[in-house]
Protein backbone atom coordinates (compact mmCIF):
# COMPACT_ATOMS: atom_id res chain seq x y z
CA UNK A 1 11.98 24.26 -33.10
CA UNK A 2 9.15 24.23 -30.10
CA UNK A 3 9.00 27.31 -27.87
CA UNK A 4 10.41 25.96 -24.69
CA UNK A 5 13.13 24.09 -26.17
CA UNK A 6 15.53 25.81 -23.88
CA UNK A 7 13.90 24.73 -20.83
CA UNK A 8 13.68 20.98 -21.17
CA UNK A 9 17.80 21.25 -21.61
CA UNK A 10 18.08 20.33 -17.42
CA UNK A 11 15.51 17.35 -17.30
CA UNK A 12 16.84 15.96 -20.45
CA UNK A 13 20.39 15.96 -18.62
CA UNK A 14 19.22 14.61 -15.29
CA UNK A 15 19.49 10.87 -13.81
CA UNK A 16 17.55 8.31 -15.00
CA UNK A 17 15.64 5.76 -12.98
CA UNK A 18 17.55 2.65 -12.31
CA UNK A 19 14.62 0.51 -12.29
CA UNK A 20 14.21 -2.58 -14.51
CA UNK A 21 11.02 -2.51 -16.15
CA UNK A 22 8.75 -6.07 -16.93
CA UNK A 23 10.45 -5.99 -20.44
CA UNK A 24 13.64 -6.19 -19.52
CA UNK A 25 14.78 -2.35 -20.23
CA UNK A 26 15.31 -0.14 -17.93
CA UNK A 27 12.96 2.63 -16.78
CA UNK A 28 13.67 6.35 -19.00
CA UNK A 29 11.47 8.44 -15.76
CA UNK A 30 14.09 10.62 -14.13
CA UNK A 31 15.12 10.03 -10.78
CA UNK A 32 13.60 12.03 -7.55
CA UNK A 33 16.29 14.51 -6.58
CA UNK A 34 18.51 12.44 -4.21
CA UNK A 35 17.35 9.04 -4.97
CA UNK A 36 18.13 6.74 -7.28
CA UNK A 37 14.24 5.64 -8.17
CA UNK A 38 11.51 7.57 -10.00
CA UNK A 39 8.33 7.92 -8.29
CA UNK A 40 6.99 5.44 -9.63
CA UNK A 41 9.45 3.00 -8.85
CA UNK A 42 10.13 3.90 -4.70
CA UNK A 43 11.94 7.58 -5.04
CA UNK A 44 8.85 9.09 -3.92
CA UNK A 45 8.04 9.27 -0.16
CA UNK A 46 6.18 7.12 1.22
CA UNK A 47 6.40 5.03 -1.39
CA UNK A 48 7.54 0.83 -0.81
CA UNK A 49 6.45 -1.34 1.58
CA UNK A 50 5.64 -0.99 5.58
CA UNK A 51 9.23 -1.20 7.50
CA UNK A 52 7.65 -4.69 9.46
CA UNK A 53 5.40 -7.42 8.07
CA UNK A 54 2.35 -6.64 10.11
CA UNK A 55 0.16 -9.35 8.19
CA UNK A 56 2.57 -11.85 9.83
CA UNK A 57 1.53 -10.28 13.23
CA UNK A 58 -2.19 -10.56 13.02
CA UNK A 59 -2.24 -14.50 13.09
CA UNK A 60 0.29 -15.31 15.05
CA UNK A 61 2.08 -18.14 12.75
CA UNK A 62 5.25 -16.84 13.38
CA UNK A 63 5.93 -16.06 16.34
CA UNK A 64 8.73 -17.53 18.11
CA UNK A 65 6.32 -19.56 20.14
CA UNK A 66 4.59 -20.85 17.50
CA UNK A 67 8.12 -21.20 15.60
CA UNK A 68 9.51 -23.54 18.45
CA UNK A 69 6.29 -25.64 18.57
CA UNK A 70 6.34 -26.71 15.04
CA UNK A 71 9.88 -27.25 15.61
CA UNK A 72 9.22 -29.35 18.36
CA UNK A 73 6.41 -31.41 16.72
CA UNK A 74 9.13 -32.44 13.56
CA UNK A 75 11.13 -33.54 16.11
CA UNK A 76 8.31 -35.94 17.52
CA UNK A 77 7.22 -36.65 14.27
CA UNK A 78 10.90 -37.49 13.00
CA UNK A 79 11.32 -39.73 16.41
CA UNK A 80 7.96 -41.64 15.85
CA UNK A 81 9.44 -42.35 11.97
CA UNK A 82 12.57 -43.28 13.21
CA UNK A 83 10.68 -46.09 15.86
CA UNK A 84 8.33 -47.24 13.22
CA UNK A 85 11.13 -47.98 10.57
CA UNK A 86 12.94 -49.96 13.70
CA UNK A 87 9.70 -51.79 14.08
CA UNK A 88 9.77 -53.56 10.75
């Protein structure tokens, strides 16, 4: 028996990560006090992604401007369709 066998007796009995790891198993690290994750796997702060999609932001595709204009230009696109196939 190891020398610090009596001290491992409260991380051996505390939660496990709920994470599914890639094979299929789920993750043995013990969750951060209060979570449900390890650190590893979003329990730790600061951990996860940014609370809004900034990359989104920075070009402008979808904006609600640029949302209604593609919207718009199905529309004439479906219309134009719609006349050609009348055409024939």
């Amino acid at each position: 028996m190891s020398g610090h066998s009596g001290t491992t007796g409260p991380m051996r009995a505390s939660p496990r990560c709920g994470a599914k790891t890639r094979s299929g198993g789920s993750c043995r690290a013990p969750a951060v006090h209060g979570k449900t994750r390890c650190r590893m796997h979003g329990g730790a702060k600061g951990s996860g992604a940014p609370r809004a999609n900034r990359n989104a932001r920075k070009h402008g595709l979808f904006t609600r401007d640029a949302i209604a204009e593609r919207r718009w230009i199905r529309e004439v696109l479906g219309d134009v369709r719609r006349l050609l196939e009348g055409m024939k």
